[in-house]
N, C-alpha and C. Protein backbone atom coordinates (compact mmCIF):
# COMPACT_ATOMS: atom_id res chain seq x y z
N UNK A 1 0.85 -1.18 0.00
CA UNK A 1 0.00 0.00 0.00
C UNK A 1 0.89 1.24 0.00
N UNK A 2 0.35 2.24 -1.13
CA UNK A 2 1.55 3.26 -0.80
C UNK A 2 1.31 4.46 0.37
N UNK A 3 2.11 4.81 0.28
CA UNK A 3 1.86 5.79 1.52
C UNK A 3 1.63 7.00 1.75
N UNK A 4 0.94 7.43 0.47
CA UNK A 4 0.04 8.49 0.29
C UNK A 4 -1.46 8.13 -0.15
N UNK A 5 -1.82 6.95 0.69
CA UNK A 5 -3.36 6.56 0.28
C UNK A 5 -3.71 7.51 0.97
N UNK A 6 -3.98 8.21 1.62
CA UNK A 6 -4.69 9.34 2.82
C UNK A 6 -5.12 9.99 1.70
N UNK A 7 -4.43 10.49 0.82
CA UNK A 7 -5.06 11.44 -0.39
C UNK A 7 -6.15 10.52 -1.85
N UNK A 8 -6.75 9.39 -0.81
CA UNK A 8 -7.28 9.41 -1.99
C UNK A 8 -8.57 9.94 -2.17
N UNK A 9 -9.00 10.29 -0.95
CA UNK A 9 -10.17 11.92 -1.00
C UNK A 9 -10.09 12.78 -1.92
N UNK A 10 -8.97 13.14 -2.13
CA UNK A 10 -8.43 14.06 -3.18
C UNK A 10 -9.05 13.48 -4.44
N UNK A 11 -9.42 12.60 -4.42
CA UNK A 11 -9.89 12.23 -6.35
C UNK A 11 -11.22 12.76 -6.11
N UNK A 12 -11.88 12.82 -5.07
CA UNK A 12 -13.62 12.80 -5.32
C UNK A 12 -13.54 14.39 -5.86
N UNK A 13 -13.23 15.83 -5.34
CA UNK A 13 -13.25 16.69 -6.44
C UNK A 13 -12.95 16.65 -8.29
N UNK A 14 -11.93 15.52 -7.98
CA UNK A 14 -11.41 15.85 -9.53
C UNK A 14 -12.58 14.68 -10.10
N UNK A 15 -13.34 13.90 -9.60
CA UNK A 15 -14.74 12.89 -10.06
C UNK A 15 -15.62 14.11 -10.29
N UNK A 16 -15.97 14.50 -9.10
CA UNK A 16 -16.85 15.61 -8.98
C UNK A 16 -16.71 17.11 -9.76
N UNK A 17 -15.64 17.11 -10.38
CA UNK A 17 -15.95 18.01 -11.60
C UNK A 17 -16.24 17.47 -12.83
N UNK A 18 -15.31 16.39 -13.47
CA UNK A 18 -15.45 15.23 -14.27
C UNK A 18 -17.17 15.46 -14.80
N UNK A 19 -17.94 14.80 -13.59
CA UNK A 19 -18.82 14.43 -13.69
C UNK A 19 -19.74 15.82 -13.99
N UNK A 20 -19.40 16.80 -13.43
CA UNK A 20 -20.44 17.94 -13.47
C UNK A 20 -20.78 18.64 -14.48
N UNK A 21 -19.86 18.23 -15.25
CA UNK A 21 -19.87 18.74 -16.97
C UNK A 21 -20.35 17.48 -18.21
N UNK A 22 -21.43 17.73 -18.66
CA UNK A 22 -21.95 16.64 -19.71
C UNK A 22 -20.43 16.35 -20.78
N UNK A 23 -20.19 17.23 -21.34
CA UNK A 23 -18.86 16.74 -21.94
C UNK A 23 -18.35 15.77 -21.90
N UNK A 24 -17.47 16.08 -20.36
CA UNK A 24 -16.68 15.54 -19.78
C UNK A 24 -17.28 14.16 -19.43
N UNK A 25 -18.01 13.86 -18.88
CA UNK A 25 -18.81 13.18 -18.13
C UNK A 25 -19.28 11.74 -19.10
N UNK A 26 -19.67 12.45 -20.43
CA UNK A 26 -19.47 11.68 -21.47
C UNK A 26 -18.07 10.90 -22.38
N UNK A 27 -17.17 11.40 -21.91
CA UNK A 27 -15.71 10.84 -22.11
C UNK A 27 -15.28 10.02 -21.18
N UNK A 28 -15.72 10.59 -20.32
CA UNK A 28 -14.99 9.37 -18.72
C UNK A 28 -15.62 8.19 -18.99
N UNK A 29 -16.99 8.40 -19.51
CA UNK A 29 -17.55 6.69 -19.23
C UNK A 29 -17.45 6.61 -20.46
N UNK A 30 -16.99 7.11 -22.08
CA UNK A 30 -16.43 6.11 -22.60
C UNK A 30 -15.08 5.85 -22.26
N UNK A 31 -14.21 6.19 -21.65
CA UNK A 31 -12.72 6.11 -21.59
C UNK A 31 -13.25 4.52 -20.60
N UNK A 32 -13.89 4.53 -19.93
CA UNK A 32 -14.52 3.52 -18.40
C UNK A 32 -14.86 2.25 -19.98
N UNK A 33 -15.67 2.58 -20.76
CA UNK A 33 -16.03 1.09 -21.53
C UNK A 33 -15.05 0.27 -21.99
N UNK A 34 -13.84 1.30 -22.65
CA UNK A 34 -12.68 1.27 -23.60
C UNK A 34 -11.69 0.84 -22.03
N UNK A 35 -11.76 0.90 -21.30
CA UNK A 35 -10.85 0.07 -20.27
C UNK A 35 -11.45 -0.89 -19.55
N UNK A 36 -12.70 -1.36 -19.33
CA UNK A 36 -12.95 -2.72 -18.98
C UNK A 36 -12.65 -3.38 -19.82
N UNK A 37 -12.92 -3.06 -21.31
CA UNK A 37 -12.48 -3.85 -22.40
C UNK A 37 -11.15 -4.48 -22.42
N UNK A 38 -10.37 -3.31 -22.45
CA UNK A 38 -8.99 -3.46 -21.88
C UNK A 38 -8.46 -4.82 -21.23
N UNK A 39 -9.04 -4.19 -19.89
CA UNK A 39 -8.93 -4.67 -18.68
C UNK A 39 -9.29 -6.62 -18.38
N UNK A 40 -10.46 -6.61 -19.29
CA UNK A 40 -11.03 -7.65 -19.50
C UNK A 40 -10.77 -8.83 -20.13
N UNK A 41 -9.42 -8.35 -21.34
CA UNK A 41 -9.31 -9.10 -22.41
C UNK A 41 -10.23 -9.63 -23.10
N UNK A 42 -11.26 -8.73 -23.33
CA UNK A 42 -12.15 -9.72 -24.56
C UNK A 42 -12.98 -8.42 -25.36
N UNK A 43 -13.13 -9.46 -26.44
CA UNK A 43 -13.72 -8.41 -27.39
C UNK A 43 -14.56 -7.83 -27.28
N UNK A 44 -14.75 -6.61 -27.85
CA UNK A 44 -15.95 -5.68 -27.13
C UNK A 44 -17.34 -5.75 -28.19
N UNK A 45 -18.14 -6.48 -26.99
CA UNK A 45 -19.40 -6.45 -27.40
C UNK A 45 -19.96 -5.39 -28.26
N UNK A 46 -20.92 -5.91 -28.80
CA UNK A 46 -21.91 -4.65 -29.97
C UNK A 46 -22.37 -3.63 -28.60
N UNK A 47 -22.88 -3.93 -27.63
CA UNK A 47 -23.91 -3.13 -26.74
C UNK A 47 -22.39 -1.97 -25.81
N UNK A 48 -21.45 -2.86 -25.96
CA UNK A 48 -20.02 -1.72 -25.23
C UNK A 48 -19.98 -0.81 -26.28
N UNK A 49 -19.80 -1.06 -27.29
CA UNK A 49 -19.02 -0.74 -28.56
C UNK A 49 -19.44 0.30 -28.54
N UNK A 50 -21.48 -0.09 -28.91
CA UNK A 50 -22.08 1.52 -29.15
C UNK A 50 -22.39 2.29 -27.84
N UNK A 51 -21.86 1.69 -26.89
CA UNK A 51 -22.37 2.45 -25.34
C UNK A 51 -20.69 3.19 -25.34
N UNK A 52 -19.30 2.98 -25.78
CA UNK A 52 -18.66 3.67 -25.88
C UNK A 52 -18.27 4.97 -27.03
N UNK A 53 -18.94 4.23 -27.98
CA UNK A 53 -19.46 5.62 -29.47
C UNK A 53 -20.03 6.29 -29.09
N UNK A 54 -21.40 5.73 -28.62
CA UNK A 54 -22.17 7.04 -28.15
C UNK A 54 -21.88 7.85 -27.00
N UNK A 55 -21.13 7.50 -25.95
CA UNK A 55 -20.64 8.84 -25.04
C UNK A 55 -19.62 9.73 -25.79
N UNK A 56 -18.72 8.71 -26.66
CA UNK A 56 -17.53 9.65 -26.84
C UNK A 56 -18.12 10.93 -27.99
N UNK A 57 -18.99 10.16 -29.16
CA UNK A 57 -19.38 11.24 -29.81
C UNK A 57 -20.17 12.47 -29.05
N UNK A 58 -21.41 11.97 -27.69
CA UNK A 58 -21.92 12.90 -27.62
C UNK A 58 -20.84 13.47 -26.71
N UNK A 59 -19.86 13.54 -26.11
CA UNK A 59 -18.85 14.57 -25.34
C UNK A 59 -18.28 15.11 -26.45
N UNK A 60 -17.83 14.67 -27.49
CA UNK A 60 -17.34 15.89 -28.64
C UNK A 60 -18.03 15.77 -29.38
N UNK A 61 -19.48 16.08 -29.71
CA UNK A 61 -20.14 16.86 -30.30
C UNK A 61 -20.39 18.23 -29.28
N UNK A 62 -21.01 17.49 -27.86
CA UNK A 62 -20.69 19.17 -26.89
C UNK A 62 -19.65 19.88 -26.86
N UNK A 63 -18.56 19.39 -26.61
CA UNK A 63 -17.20 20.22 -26.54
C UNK A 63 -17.05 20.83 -28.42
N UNK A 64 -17.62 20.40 -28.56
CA UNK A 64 -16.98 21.08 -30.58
C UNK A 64 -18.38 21.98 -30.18
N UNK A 65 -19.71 21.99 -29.97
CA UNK A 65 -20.46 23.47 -30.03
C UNK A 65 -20.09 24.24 -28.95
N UNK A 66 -19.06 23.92 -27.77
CA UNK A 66 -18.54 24.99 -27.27
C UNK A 66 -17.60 25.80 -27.57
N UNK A 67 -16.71 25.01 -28.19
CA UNK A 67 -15.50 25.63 -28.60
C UNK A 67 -15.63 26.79 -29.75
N UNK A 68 -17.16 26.69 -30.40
CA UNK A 68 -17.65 27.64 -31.28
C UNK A 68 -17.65 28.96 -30.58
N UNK A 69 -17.66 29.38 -29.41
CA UNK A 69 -18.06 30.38 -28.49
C UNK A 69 -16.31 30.61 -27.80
N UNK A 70 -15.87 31.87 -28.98
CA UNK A 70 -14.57 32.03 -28.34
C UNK A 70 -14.31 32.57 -27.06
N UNK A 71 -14.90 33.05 -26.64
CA UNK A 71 -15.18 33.82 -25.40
C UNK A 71 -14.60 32.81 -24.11
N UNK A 72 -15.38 31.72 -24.79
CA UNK A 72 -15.32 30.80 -23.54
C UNK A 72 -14.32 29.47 -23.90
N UNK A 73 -13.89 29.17 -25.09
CA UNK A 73 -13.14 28.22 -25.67
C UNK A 73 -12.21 27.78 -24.75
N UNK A 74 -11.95 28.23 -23.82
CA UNK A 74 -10.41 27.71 -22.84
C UNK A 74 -10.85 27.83 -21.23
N UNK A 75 -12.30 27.68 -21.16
CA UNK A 75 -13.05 27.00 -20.08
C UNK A 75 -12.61 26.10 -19.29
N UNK A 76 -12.78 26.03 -18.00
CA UNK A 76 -12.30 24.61 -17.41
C UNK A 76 -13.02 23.56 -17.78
N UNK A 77 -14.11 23.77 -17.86
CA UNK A 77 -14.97 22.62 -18.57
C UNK A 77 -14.27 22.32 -19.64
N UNK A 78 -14.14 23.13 -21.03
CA UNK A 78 -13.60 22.91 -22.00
C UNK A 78 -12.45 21.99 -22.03
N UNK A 79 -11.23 22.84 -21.08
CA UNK A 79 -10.09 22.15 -20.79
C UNK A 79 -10.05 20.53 -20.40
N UNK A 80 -11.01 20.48 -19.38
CA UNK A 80 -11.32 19.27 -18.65
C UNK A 80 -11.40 18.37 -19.80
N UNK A 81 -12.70 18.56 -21.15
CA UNK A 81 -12.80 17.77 -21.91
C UNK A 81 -11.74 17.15 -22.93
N UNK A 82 -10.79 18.54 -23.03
CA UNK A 82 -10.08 18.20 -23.81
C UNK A 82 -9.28 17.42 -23.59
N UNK A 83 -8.44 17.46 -22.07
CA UNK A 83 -7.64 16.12 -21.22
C UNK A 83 -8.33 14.89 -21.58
N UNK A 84 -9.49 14.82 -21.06
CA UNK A 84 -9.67 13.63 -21.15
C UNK A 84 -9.54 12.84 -22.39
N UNK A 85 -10.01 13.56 -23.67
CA UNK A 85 -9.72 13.59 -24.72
C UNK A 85 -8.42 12.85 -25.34
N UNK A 86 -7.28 13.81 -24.90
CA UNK A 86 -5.96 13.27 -24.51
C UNK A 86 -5.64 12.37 -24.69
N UNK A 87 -5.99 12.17 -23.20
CA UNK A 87 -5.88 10.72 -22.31
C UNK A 87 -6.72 9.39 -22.91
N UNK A 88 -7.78 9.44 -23.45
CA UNK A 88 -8.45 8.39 -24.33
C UNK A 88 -7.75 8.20 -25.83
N UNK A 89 -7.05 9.56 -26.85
CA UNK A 89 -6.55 9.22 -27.95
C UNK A 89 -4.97 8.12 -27.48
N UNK A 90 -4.84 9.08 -26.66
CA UNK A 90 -3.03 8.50 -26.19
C UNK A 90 -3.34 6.96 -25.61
N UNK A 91 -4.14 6.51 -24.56
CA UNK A 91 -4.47 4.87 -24.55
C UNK A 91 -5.18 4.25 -25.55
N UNK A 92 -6.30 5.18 -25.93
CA UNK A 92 -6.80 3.90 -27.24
C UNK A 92 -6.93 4.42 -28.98
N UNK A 93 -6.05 5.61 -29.09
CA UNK A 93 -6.34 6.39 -30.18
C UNK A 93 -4.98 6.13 -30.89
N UNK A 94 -4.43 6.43 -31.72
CA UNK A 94 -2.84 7.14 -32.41
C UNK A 94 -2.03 7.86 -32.04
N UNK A 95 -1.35 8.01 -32.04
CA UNK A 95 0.02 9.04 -31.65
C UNK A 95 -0.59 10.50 -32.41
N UNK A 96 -0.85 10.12 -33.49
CA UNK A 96 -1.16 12.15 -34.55
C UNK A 96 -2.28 12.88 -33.16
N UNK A 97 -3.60 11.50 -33.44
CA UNK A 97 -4.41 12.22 -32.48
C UNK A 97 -4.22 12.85 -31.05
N UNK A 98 -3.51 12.28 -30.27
CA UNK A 98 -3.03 12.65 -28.87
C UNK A 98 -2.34 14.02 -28.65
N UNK A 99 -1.32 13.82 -30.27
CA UNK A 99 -0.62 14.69 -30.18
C UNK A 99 -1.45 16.32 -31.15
N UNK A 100 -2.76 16.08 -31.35
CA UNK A 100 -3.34 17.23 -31.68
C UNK A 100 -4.59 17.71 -30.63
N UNK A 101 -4.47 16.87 -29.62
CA UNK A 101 -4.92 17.18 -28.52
C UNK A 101 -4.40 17.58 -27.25
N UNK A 102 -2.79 17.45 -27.51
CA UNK A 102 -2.09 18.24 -26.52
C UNK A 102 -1.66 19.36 -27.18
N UNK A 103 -1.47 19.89 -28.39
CA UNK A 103 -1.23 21.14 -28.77
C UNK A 103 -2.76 21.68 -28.60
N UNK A 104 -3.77 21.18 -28.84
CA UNK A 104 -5.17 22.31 -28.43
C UNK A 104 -4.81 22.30 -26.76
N UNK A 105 -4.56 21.59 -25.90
CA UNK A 105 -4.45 21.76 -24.27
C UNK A 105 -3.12 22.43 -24.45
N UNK A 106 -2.46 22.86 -24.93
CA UNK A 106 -1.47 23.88 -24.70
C UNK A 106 -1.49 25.34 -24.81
N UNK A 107 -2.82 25.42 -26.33
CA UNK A 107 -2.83 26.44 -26.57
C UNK A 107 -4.07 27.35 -25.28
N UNK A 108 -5.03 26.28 -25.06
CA UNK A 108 -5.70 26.82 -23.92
C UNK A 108 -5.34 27.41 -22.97
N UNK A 109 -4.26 26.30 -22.48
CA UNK A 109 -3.50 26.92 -21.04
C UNK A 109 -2.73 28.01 -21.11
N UNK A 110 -2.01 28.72 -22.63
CA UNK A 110 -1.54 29.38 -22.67
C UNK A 110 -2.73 30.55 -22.85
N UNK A 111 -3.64 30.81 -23.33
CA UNK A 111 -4.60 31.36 -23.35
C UNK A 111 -4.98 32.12 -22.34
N UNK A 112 -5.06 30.87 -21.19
CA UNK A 112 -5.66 31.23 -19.60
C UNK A 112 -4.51 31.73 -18.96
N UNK A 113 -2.99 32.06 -19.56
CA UNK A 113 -1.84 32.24 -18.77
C UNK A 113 -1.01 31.40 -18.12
N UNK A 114 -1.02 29.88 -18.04
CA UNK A 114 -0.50 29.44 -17.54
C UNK A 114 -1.21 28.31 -16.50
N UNK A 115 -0.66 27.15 -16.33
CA UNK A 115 -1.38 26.26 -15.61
C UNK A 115 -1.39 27.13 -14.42
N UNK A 116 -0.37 27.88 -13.82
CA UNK A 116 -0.88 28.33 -12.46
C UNK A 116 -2.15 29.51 -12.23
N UNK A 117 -2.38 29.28 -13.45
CA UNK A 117 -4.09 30.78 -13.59
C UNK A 117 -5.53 29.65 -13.25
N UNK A 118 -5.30 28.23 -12.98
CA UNK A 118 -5.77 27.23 -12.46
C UNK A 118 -6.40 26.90 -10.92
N UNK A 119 -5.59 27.81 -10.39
CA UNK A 119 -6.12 27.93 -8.78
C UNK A 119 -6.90 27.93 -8.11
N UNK A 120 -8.21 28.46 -8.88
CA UNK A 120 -9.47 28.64 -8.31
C UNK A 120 -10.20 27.01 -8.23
N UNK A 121 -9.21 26.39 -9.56
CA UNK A 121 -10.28 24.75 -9.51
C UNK A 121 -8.86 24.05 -9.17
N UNK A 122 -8.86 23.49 -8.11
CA UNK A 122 -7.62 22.58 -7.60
C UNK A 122 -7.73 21.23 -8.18
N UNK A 123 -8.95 20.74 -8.21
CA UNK A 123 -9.40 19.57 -9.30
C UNK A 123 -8.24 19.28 -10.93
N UNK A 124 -8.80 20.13 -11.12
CA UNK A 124 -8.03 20.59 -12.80
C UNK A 124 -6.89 20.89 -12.92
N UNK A 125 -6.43 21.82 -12.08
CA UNK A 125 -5.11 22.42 -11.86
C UNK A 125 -3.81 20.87 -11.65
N UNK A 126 -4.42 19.99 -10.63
CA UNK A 126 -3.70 19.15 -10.21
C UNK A 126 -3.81 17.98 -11.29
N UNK A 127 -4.15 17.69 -12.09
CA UNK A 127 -4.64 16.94 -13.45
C UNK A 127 -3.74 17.55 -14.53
N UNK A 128 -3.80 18.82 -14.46
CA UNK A 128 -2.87 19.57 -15.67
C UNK A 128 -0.97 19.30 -14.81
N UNK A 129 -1.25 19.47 -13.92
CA UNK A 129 0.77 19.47 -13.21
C UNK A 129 0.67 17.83 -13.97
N UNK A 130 0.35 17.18 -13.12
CA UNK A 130 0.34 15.95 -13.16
C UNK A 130 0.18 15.15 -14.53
N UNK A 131 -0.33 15.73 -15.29
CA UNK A 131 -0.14 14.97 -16.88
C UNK A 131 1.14 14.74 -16.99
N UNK A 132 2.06 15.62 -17.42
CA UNK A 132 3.51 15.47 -17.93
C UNK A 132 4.22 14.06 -17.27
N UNK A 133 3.43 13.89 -15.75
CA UNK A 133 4.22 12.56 -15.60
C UNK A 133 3.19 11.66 -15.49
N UNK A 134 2.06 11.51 -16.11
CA UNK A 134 1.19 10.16 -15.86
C UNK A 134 1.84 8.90 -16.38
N UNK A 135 0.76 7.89 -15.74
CA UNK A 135 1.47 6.47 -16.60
C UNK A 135 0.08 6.05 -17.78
N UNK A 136 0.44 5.36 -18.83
CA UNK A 136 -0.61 4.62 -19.15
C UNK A 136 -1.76 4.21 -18.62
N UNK A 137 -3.03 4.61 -19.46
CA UNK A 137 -4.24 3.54 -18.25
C UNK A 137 -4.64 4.03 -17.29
N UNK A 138 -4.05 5.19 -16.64
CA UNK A 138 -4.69 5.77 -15.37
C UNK A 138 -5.18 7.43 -15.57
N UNK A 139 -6.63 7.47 -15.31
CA UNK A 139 -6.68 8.58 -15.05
C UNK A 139 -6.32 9.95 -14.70
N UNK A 140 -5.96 9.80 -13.32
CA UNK A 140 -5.42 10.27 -12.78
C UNK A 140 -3.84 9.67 -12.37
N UNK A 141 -3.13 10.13 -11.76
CA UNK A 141 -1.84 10.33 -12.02
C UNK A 141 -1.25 9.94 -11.17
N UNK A 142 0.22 9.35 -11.18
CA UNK A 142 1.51 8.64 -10.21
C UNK A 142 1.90 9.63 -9.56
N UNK A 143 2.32 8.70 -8.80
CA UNK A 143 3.31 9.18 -7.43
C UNK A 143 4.98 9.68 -7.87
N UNK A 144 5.09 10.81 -6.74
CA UNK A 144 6.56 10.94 -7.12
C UNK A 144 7.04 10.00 -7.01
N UNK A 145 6.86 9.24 -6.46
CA UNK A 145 8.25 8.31 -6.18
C UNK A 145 7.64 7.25 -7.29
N UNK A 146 7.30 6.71 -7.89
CA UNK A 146 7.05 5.56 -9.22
C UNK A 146 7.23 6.66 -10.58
N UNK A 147 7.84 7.76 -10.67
CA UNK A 147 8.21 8.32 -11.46
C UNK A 147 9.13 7.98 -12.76
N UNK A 148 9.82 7.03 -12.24
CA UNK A 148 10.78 6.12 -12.94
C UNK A 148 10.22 4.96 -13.92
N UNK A 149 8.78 4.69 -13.71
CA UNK A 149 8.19 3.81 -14.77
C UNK A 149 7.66 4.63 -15.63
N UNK A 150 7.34 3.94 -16.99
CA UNK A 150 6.83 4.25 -18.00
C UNK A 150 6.05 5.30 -18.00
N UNK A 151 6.28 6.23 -19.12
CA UNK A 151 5.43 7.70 -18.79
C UNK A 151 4.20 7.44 -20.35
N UNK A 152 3.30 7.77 -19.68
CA UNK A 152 2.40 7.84 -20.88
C UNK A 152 3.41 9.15 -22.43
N UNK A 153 3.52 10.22 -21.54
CA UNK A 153 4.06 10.99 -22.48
C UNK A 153 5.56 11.26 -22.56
N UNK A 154 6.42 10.75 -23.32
CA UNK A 154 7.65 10.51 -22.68
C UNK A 154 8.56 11.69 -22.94
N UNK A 155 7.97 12.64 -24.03
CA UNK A 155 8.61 13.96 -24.25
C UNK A 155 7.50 14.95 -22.91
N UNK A 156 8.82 16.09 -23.14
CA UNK A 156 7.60 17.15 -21.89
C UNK A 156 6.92 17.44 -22.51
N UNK A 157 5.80 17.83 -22.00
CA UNK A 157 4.15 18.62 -22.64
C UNK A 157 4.34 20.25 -22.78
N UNK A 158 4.92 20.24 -21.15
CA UNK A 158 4.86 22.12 -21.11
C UNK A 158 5.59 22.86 -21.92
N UNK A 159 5.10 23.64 -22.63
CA UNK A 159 6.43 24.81 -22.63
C UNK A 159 6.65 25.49 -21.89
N UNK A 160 7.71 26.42 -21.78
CA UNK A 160 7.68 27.71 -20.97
C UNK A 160 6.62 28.47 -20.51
N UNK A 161 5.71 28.75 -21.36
CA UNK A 161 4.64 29.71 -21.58
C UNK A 161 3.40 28.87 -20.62
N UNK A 162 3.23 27.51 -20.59
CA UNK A 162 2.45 26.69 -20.06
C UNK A 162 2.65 26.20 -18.36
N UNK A 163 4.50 25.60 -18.49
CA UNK A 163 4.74 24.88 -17.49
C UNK A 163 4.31 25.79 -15.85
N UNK A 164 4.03 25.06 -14.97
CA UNK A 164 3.61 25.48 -13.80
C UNK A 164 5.42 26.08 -13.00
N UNK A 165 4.83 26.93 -12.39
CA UNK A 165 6.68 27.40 -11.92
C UNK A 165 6.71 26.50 -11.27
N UNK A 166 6.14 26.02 -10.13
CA UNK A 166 6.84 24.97 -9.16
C UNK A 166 7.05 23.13 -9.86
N UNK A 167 7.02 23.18 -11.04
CA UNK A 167 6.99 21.76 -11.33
C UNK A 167 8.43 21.16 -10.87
N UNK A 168 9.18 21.58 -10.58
CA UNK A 168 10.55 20.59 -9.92
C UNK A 168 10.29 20.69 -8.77
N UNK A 169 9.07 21.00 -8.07
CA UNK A 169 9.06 20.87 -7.02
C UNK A 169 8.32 19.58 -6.44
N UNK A 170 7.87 19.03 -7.72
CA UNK A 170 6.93 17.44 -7.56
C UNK A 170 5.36 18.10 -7.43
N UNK A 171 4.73 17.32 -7.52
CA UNK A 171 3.22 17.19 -7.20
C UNK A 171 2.17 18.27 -6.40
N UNK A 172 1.91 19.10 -6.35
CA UNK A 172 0.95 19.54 -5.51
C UNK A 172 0.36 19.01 -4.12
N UNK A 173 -0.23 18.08 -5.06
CA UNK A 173 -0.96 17.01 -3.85
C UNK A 173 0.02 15.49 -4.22
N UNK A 174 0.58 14.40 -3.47
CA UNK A 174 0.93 13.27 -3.99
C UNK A 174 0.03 12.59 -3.95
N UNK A 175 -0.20 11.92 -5.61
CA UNK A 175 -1.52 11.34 -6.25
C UNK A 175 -0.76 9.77 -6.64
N UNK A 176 -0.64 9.67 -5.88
CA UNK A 176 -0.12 7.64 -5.92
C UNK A 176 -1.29 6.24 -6.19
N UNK A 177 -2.03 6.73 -5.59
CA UNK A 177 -3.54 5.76 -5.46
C UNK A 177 -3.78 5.59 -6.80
N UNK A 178 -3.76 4.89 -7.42
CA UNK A 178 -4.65 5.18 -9.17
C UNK A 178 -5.71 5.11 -8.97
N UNK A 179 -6.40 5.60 -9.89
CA UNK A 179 -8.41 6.03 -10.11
C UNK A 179 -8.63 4.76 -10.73
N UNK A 180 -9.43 3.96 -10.94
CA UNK A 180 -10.33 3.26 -12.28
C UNK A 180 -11.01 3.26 -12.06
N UNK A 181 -12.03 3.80 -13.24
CA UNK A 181 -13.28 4.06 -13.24
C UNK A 181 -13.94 2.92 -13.43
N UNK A 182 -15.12 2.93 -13.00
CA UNK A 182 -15.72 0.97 -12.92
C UNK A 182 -17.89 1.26 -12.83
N UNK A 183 -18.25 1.59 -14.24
CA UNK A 183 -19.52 1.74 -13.93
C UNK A 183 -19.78 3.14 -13.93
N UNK A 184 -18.74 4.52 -14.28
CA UNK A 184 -19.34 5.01 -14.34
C UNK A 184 -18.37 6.54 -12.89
N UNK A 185 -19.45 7.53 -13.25
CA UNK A 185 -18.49 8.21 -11.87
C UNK A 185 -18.83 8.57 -10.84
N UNK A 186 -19.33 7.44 -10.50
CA UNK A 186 -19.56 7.30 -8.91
C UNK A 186 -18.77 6.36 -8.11
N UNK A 187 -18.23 4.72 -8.93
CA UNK A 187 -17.21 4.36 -7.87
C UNK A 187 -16.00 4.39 -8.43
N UNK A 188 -15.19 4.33 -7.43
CA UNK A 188 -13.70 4.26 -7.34
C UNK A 188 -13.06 3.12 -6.40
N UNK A 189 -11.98 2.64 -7.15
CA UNK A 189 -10.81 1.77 -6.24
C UNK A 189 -9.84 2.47 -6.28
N UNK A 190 -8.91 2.47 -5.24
CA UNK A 190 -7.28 2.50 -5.14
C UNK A 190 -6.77 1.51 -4.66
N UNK A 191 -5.23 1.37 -5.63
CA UNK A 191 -4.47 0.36 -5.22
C UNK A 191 -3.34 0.92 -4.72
């Protein structure tokens, strides 16, 4: 057990925004179909298949009529969707796609000034530090100290213009526990 399970309270905000946005909300539980599948080793049923099409399309069909509204285009909602986004091309998508979903999450954050213009939502904020070192497969994000295994993204994400000032300083919160989503976003395990 690692020894920052105490923080795994800390995920129910970052669920609890997840969830509070249809977008978003619609990506998590397809990212949730597309990893039992995973998880499961077996082929994915007709009734997964279209229960994971249909969230993912209807979260980007919402996030594409928001992004119409420049005003608001670099929203935390927005942002939120677009991570997840991310995070679903980069485990079950292509390399082009992932990587045209971290230049739109770059250009946002640069938009908003900087991951540290994030403060007001600690949820999000700690999701954006924490990308640059996630692992595969997990939601949410490793521990300093398992830093040394496999990085989902193995080049840095930030630029200058993006990166958080304190990032050599490690983690915000230490997020060791992994999330998997199971049914949806209401439960959670940590291991």
């Amino acid at each position: 057990m690692c020894q920052h399970r105490a923080v795994a309270d800390a995920y129910k905000p970052v669920l609890a925004f997840m969830c509070s946005d249809k977008a978003s909300r619609h990506l998590l539980i397809a990212y949730a179909y597309a990893m039992r599948n995973m998880m499961e080793a077996r082929s994915e049923s007709k009734q997964d298949r279209d229960g994971n099409m249909d969230n993912f399309r209807k979260g980007t069909h919402i996030l594409s009529d928001r992004l119409r509204d420049s005003k608001n285009a670099s929203s935390d909602a927005n942002v939120q969707a677009v991570l997840l986004l991310l995070v679903y091309a980069s485990d079950f998508g292509d390399a082009n796609e992932a990587q045209l979903h971290i230049n739109a999450l770059r250009i946002m954050i640069q938009q908003r000034g900087g991951i540290s213009s994030f403060g007001h939502n600690p949820a999000l904020q700690q999701q954006l530090v924490e990308l640059e070192f996630s692992k595969p497969f997990q939601l949410t994000f490793g521990c300093g100290a398992s830093r040394k295994s496999e990085r989902r993204f193995p080049q840095a994400l930030w630029t200058p213009e993006t990166r958080p000032a304190d990032r050599d300083s490690g983690p915000i919160v230490p997020t060791c526990c992994m999330l998997t989503v199971r049914g949806g976003c209401h439960q959670r395990s940590t291991t």
